[in-house]
Protein backbone atom coordinates (compact mmCIF):
# COMPACT_ATOMS: atom_id res chain seq x y z
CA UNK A 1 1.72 1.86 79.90
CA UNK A 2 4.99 3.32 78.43
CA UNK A 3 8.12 0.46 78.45
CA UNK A 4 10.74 2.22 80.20
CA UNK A 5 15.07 1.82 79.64
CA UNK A 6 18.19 3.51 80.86
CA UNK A 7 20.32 5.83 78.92
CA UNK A 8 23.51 7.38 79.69
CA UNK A 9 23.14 9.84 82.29
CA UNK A 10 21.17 8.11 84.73
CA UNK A 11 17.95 9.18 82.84
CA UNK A 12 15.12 7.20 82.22
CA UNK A 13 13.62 7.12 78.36
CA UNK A 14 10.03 5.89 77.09
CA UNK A 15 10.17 3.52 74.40
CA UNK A 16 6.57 3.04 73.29
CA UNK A 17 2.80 2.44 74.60
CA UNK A 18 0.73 0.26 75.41
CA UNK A 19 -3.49 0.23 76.42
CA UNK A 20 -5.21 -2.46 78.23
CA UNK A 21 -8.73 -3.21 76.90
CA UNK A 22 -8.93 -2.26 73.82
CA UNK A 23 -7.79 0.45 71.85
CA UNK A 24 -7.17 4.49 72.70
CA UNK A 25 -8.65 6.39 69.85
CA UNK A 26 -6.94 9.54 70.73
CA UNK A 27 -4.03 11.88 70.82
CA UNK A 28 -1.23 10.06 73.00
CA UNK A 29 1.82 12.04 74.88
CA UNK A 30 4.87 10.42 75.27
CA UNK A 31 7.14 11.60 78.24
CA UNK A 32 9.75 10.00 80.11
CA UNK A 33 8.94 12.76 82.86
CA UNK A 34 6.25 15.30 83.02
CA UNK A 35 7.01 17.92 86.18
CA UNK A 36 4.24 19.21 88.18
CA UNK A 37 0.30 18.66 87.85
CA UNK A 38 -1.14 16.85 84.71
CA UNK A 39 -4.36 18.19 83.24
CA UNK A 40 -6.08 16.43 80.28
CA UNK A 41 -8.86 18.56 78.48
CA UNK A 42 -11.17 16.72 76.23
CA UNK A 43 -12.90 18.66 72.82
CA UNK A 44 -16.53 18.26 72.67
CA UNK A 45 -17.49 18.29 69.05
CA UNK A 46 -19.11 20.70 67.80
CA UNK A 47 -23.27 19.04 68.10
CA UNK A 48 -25.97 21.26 68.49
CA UNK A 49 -28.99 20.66 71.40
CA UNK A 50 -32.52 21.00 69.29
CA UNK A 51 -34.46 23.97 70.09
CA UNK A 52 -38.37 23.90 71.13
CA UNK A 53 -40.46 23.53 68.52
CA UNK A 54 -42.58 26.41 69.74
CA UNK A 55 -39.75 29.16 69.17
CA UNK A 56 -39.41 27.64 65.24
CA UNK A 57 -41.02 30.23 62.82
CA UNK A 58 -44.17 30.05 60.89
CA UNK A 59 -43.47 29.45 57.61
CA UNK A 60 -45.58 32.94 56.92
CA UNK A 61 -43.55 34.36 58.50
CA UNK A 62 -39.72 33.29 58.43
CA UNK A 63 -36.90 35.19 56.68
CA UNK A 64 -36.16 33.29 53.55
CA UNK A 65 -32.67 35.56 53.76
CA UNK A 66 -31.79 34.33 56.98
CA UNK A 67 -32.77 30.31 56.06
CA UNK A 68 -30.19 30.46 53.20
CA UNK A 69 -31.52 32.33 50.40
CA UNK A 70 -29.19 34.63 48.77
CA UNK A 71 -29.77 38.41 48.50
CA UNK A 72 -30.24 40.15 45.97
CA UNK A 73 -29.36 43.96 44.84
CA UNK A 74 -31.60 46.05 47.16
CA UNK A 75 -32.63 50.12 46.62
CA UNK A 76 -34.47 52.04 48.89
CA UNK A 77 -38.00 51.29 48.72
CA UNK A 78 -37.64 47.60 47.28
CA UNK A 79 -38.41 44.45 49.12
CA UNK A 80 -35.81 42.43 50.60
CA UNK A 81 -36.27 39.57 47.32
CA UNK A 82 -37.48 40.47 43.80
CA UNK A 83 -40.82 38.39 42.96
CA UNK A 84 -40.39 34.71 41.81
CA UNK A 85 -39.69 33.65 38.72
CA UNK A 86 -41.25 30.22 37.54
CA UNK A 87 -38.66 27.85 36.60
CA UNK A 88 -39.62 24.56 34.69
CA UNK A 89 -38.50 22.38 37.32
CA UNK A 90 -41.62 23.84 39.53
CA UNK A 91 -44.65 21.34 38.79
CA UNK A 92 -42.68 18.43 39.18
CA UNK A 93 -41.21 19.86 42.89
CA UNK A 94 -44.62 21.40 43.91
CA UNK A 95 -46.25 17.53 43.37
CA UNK A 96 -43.11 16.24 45.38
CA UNK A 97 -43.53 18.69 48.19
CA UNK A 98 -47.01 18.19 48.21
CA UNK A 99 -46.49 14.08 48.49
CA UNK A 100 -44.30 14.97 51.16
CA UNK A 101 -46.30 16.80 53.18
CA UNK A 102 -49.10 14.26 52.82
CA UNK A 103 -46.74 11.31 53.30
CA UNK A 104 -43.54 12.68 55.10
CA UNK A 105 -40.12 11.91 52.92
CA UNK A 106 -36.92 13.86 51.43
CA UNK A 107 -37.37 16.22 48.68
CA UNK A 108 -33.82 17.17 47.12
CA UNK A 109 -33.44 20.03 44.67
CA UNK A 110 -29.98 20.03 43.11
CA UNK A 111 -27.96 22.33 40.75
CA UNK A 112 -24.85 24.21 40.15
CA UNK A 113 -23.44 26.94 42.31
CA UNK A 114 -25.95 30.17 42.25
CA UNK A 115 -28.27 28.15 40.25
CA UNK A 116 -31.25 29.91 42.52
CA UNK A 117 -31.70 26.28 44.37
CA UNK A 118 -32.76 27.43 47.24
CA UNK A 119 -35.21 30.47 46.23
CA UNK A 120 -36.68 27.71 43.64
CA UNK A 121 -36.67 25.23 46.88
CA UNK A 122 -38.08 28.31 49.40
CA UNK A 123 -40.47 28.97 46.51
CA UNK A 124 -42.02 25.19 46.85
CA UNK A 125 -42.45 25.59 50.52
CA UNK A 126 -44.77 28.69 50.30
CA UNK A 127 -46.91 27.78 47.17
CA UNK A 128 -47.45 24.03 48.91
CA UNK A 129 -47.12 24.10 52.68
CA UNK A 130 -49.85 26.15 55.20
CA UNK A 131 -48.93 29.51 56.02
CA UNK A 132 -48.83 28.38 59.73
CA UNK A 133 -45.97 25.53 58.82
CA UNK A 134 -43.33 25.40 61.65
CA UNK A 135 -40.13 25.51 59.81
CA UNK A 136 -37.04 24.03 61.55
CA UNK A 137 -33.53 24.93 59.60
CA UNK A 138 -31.01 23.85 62.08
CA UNK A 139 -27.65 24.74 61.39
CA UNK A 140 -25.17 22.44 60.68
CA UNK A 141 -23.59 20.26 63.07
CA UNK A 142 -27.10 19.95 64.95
CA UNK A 143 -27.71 17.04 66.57
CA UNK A 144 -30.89 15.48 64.72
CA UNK A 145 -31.32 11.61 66.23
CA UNK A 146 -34.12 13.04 69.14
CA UNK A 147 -35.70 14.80 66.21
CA UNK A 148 -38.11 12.53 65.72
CA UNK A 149 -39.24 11.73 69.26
CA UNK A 150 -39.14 15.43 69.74
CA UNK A 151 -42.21 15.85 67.16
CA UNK A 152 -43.82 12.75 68.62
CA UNK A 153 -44.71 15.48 71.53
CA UNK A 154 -46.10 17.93 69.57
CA UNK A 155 -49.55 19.04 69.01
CA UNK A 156 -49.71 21.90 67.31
CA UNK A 157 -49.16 23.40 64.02
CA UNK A 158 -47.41 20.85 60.94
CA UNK A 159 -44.04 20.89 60.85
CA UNK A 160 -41.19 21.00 58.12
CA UNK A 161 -37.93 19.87 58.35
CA UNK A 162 -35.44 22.78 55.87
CA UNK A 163 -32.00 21.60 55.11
CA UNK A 164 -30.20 23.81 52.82
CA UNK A 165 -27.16 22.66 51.77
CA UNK A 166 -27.73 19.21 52.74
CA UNK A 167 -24.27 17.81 52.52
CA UNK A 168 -23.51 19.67 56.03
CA UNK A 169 -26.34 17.51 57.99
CA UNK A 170 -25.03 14.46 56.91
CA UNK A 171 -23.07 11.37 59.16
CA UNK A 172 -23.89 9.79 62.02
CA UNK A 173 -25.85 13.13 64.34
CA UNK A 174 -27.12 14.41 60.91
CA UNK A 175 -29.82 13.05 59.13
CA UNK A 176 -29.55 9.84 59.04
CA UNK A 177 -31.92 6.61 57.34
CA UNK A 178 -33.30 5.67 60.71
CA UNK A 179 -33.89 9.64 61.69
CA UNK A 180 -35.42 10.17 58.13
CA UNK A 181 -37.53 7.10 58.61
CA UNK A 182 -38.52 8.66 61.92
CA UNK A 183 -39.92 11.92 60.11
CA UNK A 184 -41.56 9.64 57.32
CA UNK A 185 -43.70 7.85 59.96
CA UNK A 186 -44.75 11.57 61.30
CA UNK A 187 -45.80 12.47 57.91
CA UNK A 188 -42.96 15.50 58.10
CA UNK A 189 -41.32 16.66 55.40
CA UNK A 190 -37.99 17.40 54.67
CA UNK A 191 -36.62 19.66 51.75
CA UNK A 192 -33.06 20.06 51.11
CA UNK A 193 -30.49 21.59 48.96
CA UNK A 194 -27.55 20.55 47.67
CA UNK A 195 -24.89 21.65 44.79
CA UNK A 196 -24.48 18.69 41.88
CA UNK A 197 -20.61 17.56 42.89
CA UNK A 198 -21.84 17.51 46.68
CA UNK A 199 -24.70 15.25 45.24
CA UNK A 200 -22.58 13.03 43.19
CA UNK A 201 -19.58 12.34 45.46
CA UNK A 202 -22.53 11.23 48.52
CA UNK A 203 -25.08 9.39 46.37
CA UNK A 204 -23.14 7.54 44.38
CA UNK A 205 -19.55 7.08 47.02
CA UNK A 206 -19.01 4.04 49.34
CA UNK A 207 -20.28 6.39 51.88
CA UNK A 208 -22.93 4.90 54.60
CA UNK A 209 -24.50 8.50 53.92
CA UNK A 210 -25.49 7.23 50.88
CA UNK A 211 -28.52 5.10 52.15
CA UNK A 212 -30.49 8.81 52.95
CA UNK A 213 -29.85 10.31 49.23
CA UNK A 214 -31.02 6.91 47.67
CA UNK A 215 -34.35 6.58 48.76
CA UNK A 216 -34.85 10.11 46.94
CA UNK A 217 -34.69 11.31 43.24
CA UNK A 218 -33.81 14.65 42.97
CA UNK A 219 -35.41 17.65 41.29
CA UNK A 220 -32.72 18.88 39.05
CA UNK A 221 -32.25 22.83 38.11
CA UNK A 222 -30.65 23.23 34.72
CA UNK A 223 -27.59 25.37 34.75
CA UNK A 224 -28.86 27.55 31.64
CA UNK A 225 -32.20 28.97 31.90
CA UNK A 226 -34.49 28.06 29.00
CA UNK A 227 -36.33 29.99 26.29
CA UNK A 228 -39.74 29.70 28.02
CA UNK A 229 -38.12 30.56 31.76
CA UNK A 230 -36.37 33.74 30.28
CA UNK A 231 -39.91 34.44 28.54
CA UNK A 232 -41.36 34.36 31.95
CA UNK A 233 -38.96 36.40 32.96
CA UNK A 234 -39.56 39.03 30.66
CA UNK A 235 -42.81 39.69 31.91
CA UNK A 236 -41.74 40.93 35.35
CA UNK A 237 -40.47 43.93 33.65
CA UNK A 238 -42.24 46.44 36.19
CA UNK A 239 -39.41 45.07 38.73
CA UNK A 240 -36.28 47.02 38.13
CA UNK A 241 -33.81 44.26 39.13
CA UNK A 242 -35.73 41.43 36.75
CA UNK A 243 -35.50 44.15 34.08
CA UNK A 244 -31.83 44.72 34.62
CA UNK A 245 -31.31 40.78 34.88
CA UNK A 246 -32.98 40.53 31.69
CA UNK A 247 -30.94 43.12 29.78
CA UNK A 248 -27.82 42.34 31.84
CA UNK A 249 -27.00 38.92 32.54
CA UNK A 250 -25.36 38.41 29.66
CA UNK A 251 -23.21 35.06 29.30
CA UNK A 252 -24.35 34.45 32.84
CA UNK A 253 -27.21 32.62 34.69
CA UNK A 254 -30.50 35.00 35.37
CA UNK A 255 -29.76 33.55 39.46
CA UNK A 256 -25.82 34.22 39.04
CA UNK A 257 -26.34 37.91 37.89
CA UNK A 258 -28.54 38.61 40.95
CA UNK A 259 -26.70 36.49 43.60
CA UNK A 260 -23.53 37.94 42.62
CA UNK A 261 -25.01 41.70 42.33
CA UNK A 262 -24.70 43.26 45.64
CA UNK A 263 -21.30 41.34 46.31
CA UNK A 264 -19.62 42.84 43.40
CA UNK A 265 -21.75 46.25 44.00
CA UNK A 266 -20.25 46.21 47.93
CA UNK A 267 -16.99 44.98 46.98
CA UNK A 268 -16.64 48.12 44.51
CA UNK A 269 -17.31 50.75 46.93
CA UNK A 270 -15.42 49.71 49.14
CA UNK A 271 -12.21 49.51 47.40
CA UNK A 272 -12.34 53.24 46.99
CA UNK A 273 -10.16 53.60 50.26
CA UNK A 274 -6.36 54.40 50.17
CA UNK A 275 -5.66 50.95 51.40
CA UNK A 276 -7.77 48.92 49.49
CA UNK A 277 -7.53 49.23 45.40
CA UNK A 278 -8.52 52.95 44.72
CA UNK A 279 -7.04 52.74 40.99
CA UNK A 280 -9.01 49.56 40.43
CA UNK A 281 -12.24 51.36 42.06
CA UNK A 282 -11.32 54.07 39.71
CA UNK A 283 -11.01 51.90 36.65
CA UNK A 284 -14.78 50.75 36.92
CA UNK A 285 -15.93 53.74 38.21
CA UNK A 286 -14.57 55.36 34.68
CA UNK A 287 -16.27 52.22 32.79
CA UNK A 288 -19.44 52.49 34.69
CA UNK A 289 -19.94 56.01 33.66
CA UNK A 290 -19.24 55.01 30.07
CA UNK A 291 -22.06 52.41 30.44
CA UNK A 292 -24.45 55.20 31.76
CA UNK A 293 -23.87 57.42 28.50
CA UNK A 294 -25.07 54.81 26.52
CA UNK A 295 -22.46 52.99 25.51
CA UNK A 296 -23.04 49.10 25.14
CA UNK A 297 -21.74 47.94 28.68
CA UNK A 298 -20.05 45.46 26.72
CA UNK A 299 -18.01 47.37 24.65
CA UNK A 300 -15.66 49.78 26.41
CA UNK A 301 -12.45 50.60 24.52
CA UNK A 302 -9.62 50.01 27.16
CA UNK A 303 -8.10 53.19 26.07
CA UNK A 304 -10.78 55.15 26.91
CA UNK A 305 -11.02 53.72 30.24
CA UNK A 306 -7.25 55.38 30.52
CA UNK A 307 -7.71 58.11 29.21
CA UNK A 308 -11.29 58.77 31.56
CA UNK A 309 -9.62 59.31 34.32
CA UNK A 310 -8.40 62.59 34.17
CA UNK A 311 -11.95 63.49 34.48
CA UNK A 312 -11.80 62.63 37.93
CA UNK A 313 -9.04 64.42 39.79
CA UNK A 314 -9.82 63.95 43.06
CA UNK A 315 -10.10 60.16 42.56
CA UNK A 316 -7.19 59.92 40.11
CA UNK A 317 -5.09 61.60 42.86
CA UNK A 318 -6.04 58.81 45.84
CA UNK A 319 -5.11 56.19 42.84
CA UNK A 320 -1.86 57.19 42.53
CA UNK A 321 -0.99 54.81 45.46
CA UNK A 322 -1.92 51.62 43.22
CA UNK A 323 -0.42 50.85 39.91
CA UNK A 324 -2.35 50.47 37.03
CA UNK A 325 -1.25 46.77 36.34
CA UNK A 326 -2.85 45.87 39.77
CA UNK A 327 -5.64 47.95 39.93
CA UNK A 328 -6.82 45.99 36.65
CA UNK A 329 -6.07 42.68 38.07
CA UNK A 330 -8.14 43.41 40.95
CA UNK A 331 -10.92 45.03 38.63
CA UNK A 332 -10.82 41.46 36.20
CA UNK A 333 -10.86 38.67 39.08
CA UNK A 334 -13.43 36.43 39.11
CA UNK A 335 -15.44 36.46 42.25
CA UNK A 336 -17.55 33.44 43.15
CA UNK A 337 -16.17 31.49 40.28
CA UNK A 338 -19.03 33.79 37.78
CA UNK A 339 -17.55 37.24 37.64
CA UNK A 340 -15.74 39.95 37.61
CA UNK A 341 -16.38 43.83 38.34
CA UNK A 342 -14.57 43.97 34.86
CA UNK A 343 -14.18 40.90 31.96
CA UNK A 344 -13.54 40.80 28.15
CA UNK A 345 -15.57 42.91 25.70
CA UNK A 346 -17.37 41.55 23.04
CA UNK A 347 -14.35 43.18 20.83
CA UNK A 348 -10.88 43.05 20.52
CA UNK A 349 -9.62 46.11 22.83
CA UNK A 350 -12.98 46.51 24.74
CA UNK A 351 -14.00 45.51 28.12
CA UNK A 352 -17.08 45.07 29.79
CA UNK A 353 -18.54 46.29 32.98
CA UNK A 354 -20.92 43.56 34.93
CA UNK A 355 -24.59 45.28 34.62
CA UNK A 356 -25.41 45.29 37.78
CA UNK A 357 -22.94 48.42 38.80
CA UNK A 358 -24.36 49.95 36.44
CA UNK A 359 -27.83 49.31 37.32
CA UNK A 360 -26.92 49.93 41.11
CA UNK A 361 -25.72 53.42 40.55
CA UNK A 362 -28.13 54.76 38.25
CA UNK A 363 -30.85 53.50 40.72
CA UNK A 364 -29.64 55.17 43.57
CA UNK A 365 -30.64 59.05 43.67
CA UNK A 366 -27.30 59.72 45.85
CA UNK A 367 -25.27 58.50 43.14
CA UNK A 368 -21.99 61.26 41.85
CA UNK A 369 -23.76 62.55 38.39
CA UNK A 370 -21.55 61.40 35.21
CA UNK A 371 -18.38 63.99 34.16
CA UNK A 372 -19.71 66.32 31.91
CA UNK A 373 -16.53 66.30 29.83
CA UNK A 374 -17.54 61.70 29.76
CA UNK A 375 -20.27 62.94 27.48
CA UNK A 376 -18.32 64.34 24.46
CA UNK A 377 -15.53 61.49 24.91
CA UNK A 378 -18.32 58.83 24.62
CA UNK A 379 -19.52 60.38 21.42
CA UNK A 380 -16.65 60.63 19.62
CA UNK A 381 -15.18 56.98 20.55
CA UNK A 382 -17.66 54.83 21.31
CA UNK A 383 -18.00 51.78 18.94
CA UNK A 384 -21.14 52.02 17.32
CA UNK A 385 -22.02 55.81 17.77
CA UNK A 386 -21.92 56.10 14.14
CA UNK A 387 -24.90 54.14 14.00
CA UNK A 388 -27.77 56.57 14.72
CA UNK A 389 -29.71 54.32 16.64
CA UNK A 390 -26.88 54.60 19.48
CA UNK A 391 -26.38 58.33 18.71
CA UNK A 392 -30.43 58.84 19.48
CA UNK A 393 -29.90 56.69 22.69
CA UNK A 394 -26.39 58.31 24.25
CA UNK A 395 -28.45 61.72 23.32
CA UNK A 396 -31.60 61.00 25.30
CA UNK A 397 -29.62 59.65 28.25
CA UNK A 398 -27.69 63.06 28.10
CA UNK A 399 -31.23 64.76 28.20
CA UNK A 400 -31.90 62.80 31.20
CA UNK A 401 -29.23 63.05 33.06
CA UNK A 402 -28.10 66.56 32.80
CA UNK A 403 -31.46 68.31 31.84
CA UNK A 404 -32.59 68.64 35.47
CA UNK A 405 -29.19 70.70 36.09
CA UNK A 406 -28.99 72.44 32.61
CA UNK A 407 -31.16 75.57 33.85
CA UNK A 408 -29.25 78.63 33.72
CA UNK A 409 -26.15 76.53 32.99
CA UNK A 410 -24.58 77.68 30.09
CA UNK A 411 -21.98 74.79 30.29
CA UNK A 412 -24.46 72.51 30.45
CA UNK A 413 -26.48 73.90 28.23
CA UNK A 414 -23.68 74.17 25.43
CA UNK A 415 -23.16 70.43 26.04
CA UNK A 416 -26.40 69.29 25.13
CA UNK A 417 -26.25 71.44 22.04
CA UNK A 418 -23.44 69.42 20.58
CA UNK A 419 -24.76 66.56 21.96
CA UNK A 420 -27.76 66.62 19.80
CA UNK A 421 -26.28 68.22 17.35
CA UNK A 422 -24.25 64.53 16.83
CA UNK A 423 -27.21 63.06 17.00
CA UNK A 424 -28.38 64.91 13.90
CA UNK A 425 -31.47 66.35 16.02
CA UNK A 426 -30.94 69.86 15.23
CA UNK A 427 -34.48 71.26 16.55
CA UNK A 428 -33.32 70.19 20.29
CA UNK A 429 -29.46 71.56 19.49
CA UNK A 430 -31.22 74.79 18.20
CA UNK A 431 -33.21 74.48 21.88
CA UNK A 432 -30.25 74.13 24.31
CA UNK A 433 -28.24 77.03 22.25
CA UNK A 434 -30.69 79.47 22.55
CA UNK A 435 -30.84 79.00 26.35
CA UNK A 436 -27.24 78.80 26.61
CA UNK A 437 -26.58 82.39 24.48
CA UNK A 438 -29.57 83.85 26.69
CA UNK A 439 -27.80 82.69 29.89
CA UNK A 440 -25.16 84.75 28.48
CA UNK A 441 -22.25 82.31 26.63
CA UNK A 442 -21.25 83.83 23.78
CA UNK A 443 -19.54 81.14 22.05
CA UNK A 444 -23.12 79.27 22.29
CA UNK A 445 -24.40 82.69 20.56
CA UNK A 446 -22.14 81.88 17.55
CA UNK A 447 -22.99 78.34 16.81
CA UNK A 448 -26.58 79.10 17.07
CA UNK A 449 -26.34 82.16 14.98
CA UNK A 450 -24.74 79.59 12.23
CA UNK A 451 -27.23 76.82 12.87
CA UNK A 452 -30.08 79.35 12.22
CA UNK A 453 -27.70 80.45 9.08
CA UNK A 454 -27.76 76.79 7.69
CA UNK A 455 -31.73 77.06 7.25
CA UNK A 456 -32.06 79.96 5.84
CA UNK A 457 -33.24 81.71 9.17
CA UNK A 458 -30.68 84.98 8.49
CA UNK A 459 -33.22 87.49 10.34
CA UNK A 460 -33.35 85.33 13.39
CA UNK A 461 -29.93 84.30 13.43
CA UNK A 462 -28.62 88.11 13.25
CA UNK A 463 -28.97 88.98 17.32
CA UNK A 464 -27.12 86.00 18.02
CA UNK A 465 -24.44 86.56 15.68
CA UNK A 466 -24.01 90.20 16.94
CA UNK A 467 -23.94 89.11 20.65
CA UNK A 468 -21.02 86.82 19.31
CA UNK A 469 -19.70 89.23 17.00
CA UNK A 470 -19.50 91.98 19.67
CA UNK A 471 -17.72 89.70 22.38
CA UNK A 472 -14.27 89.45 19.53
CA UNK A 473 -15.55 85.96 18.21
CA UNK A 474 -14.05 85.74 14.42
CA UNK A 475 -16.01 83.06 13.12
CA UNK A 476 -19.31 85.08 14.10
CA UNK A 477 -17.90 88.33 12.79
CA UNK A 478 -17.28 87.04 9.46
CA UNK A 479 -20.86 85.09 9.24
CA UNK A 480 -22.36 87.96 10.43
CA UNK A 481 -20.44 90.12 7.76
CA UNK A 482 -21.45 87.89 5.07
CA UNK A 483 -25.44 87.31 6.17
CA UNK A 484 -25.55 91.61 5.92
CA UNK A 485 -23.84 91.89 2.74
CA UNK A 486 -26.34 89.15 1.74
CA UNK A 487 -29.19 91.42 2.43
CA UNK A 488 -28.04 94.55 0.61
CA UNK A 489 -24.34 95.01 1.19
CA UNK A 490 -24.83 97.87 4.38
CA UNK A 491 -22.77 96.41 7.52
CA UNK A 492 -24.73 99.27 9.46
CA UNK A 493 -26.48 97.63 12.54
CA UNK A 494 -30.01 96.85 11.38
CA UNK A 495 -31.14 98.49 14.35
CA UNK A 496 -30.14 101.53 12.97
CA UNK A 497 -28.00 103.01 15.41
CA UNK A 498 -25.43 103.76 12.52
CA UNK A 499 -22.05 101.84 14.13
CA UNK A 500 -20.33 99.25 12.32
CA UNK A 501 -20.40 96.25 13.80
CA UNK A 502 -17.94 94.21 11.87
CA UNK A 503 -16.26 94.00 8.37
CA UNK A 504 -16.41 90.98 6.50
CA UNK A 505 -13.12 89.00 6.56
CA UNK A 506 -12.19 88.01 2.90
CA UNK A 507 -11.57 84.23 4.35
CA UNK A 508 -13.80 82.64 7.20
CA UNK A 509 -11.39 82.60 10.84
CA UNK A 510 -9.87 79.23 11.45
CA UNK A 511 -11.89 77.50 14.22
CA UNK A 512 -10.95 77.78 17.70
């Protein structure tokens, strides 16, 4: 009861408390007069009732998604997970599981963040465990003391006991050494999660909690995959997001690329609104474009990324709300302490664009096709493109990209000419200019006129260079000029309709 004195006034002040039997672990209010009714409101905490074990899923049947594991980049037409890879922790966790499920007992796999703890866990489960396998993944803050008796009254199918993240089932509801010991008498299993600091500050603290994590030596992932896991993983090439984790992870984790994929890939799109970070969306859009002409996704000059974007006006116009200097911040942050949609290139000056952007936009058919004026710009700058081995490449992606739309396109058409005319594969150049000039560009006319000039092809060059010549272009006048004199000096059309198409210039034009 609250000691009570007088002030000046006539008012009456409390000076302290005090309980009778025992002590009052709980907010106190102090008043020297409270007006009107008093109502006192107690906070349940937050324990959650067990649910029948009827209504738990079959283990053949649960969403591993829903039970913790994390998502992965998904196209139309793939399945909701990419197919396991084997890790080298699995035959000593399959003989645990399998002990376990024999002789009831925890089964621990640890790791770093996004170290793929729970698909490897998950993975255990359905290579060890019956189909038909009840699996009960309460959430956290479930009440799990009448576990135990609650089994006692079952009869039907075996049951397994799925704590991911382990660390929130913990204390005194949670699992517990007497509720554990409970489940070990049963013969139930129990296989659990947990990141390595989570681990480390319960297993080895002056925590009570302690007593459940000793009786059980964990199964440890390795936070680098090794040489015979990524071998393993190179022979699940047939699925497209194992391929691209392959060729893509980079300095990352195989499991951080593809947990971190479709965050990144949503987070990107998104941004594109007015309100959100449309010159940062902008910024990687520019760089993922880059990365789908074939330059190394790791080496994106930042100048070029600057000087991209007036190849999309529509865009560049929304970013004008967002300064560069922020839209790049945004761009470079690191998002689940792994990555950014942006980081540093493997150069001084470069960037480079995480892999699985690019892989997510080139897989989807609804994807915005790459400028046709990125093409040229990647050719001329891009490090390495001197290197014919990356002009080949940059000019078969061109092929595939834009030869489905080149058809009757003389822009197109004209584009591919130069592009494999950089790539020093003049048969294909000779290819798209001979459409082009057909489909009626003139300046394509001229450059294939000259190409067919350069090997010695002056009878079927001369058309060409007369289309050209005819439509005012200089430089085809004056080849054309000089492949007649060639042939006997008469600048009469060979067709014999006795007009003169051109006279030879006494210096070749300057080019355009």
């Amino acid at each position: 009861m609250a000691e009570e004195r007088e002030v000046p006034g006539g008012l009456v002040a409390g000076v302290g408390n005090s309980v009778s039997d025992g002590a009052f672990h709980a907010p106190v209010v102090q008043a020297g007069a409270v007006s009107g009714g008093v109502h006192t409101y107690y906070a349940s905490p937050p324990y959650f009732a067990l649910t029948p074990v009827a209504e738990w899923p079959r283990l053949d049947t649960a969403d591993p998604i829903t039970l913790g594991v994390r998502r992965t980049r998904r196209l139309p037409g793939e399945s909701p997970l990419p197919p396991y890879v084997e890790r080298d922790c699995d035959r000593e966790l399959d003989a645990r599981v399998r002990v376990a499920a024999q002789e009831g007992g925890l089964v621990v796999v640890t790791g770093a963040p996004l170290s793929g703890k729970t698909r490897t866990a998950w993975a255990a489960l359905s290579a060890n465990l019956p189909g038909t396998t009840r699996v009960f993944a309460p959430p956290p803050g479930t009440d799990l003391r009448a576990l135990p008796a609650l089994l006692r009254t079952w009869s039907g199918e075996d049951c397994v006991l799925w704590l991911d993240d382990l660390e929130g089932h913990l204390g005194e509801h949670g699992l517990t050494p007497a509720v554990l010991a409970g489940l070990v008498l049963l013969g139930v299993p129990v296989v659990a999660t947990m990141e390595d600091k989570a681990y480390d500050a319960r297993r080895f603290g002056a925590s009570a909690r302690s007593g459940v994590l000793s009786g059980a030596q964990p199964v440890e992932l390795r936070p680098v995959w090794s040489a015979n896991e990524i071998w393993r993983l190179g022979g699940q090439t047939e699925e497209p997001r194992l391929r691209d984790a392959l060729l893509g992870h980079g300095r990352r984790t195989v499991p951080e690329y593809l947990a971190v994929a479709p965050e990144l890939v949503e987070e990107w799109r998104r941004a594109r609104r007015p309100d959100a970070h449309p010159r940062g969306h902008l910024l990687v859009r520019a760089a993922i474009d880059f990365a789908r002409c074939g330059v190394p996704a790791v080496d994106i000059h930042g100048g070029l990324l600057l000087q991209a974007q007036e190849l999309y006006p529509a865009e560049r116009t929304a970013a004008e709300g967002e300064s560069l200097e922020d839209g790049l911040a945004w761009a470079v942050g690191i998002r689940h302490s792994v990555a950014g949609l942006l980081g540093p290139g493997r150069h001084e000056g470069t960037w480079a664009v995480h892999g699985s952007l690019v892989a997510d936009v080139e897989g989807r058919g609804d994807s915005p096709p790459v400028p046709l004026g990125m093409w040229p710009l990647a050719f001329r700058h891009a490090p390495g493109v001197r290197e014919s081995s990356q002009r080949w490449e940059m000019a078969r992606r061109a092929s595939h990209a834009l030869g489905p739309r080149a058809e009757g396109n003389p822009e197109i058409l004209t584009m591919l000419g130069r592009i494999h005319t950089e790539a020093g594969n003049s048969a294909a150049a000779e290819l798209s200019y001979r459409k082009a000039a057909e489909a009626g560009d003139t300046g394509a006319a001229a450059t294939l006129g000259e190409l067919l000039v350069s090997r010695d092809a002056e009878a079927e060059a001369l058309p060409y260079l007369e289309q050209a010549a005819e439509a005012g272009i200089a430089r085809a006048q004056y080849r054309l000029g000089t492949v007649l004199a060639a042939r006997g000096g008469a600048l009469a059309d060979p067709g014999g309709r006795g007009r003169i198409l051109c006279r030879a210039p006494s210096r070749p034009p300057p080019d355009p």
